[in-house]
C-alpha atoms as a PDB file:
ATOM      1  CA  UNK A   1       2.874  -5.594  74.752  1.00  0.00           C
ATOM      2  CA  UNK A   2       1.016  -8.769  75.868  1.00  0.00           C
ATOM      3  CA  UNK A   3       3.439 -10.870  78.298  1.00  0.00           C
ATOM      4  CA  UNK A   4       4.779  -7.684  79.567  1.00  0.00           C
ATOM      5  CA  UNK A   5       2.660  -7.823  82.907  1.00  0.00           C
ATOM      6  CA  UNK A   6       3.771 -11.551  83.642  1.00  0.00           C
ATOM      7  CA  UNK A   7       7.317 -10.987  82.757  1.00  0.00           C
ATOM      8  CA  UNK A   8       7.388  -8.137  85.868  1.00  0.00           C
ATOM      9  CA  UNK A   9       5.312 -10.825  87.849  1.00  0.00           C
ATOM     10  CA  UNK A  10       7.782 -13.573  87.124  1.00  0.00           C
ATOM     11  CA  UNK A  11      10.903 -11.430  88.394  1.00  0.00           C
ATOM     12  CA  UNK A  12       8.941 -10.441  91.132  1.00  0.00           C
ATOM     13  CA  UNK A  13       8.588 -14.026  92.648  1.00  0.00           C
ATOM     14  CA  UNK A  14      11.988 -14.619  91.664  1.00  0.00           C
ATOM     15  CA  UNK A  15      12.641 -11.495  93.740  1.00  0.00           C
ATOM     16  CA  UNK A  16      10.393 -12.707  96.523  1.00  0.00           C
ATOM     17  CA  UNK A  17      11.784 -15.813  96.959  1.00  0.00           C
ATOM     18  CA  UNK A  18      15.047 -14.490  97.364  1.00  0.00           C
ATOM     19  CA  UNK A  19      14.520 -12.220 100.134  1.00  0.00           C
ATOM     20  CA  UNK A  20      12.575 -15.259 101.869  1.00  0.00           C
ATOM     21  CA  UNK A  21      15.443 -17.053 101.470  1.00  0.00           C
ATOM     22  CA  UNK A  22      17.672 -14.357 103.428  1.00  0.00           C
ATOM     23  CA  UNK A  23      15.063 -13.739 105.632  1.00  0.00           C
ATOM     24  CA  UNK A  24      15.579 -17.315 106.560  1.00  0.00           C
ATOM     25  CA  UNK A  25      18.882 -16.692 107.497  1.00  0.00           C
ATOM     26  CA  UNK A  26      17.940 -13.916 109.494  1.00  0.00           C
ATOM     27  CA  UNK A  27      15.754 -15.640 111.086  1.00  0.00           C
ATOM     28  CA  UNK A  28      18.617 -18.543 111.898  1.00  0.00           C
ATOM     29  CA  UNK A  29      20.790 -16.218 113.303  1.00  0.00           C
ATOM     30  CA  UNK A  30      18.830 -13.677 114.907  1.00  0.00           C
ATOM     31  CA  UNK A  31      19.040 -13.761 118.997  1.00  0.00           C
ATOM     32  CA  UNK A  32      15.722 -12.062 120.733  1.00  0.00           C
ATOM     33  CA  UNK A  33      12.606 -13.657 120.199  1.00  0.00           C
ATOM     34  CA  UNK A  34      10.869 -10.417 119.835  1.00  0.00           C
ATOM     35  CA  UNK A  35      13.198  -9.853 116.576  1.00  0.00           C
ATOM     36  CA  UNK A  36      12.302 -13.760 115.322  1.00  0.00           C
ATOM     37  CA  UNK A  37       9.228 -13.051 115.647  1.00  0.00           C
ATOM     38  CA  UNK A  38       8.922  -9.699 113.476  1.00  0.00           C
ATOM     39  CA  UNK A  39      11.078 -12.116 110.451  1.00  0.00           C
ATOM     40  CA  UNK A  40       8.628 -14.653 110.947  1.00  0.00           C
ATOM     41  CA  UNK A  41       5.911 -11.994 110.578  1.00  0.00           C
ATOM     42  CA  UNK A  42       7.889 -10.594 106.992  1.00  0.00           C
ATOM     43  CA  UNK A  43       8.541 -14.360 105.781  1.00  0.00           C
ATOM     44  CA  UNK A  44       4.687 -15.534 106.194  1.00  0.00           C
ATOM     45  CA  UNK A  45       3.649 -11.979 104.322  1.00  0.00           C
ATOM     46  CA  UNK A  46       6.017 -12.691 101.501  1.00  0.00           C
ATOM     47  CA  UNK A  47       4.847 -16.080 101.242  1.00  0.00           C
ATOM     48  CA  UNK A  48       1.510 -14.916 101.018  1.00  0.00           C
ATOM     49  CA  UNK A  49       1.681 -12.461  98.632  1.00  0.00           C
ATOM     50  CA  UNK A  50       3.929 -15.271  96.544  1.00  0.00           C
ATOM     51  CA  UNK A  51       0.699 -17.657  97.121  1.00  0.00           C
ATOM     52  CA  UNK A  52      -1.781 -14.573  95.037  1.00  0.00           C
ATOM     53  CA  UNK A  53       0.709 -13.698  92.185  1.00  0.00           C
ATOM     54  CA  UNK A  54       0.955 -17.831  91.816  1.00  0.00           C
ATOM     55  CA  UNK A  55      -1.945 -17.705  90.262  1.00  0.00           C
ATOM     56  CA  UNK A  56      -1.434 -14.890  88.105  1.00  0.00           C
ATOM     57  CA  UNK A  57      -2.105 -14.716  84.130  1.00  0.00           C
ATOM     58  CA  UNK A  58      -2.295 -12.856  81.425  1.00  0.00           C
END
């Protein structure tokens, strides 16, 4: 099934984004710096891994 492969890609950016997006809010809300920190950590992984399947094709 050519597409397949992109078509899991796809929903996982859409996926990705969405947890950044809460993360964000996490982030926003959360109190120690310690815990900021750690989200900030997550969010800049996420975005990075978002930044690889970018370029993605089939």
């Amino acid at each position: 099934m050519p597409g397949k492969a992109k078509q899991y890609v796809d929903q996982s950016m859409s996926s990705v984004q969405n947890t950044v997006s809460t993360l964000q809010q996490a982030l926003d809300s959360a109190e120690k710096q310690d815990n900021k920190n750690k989200i900030q950590q997550a969010i800049s992984s996420l975005n990075s891994a978002q930044q690889q399947l970018s370029g993605y094709q089939d």
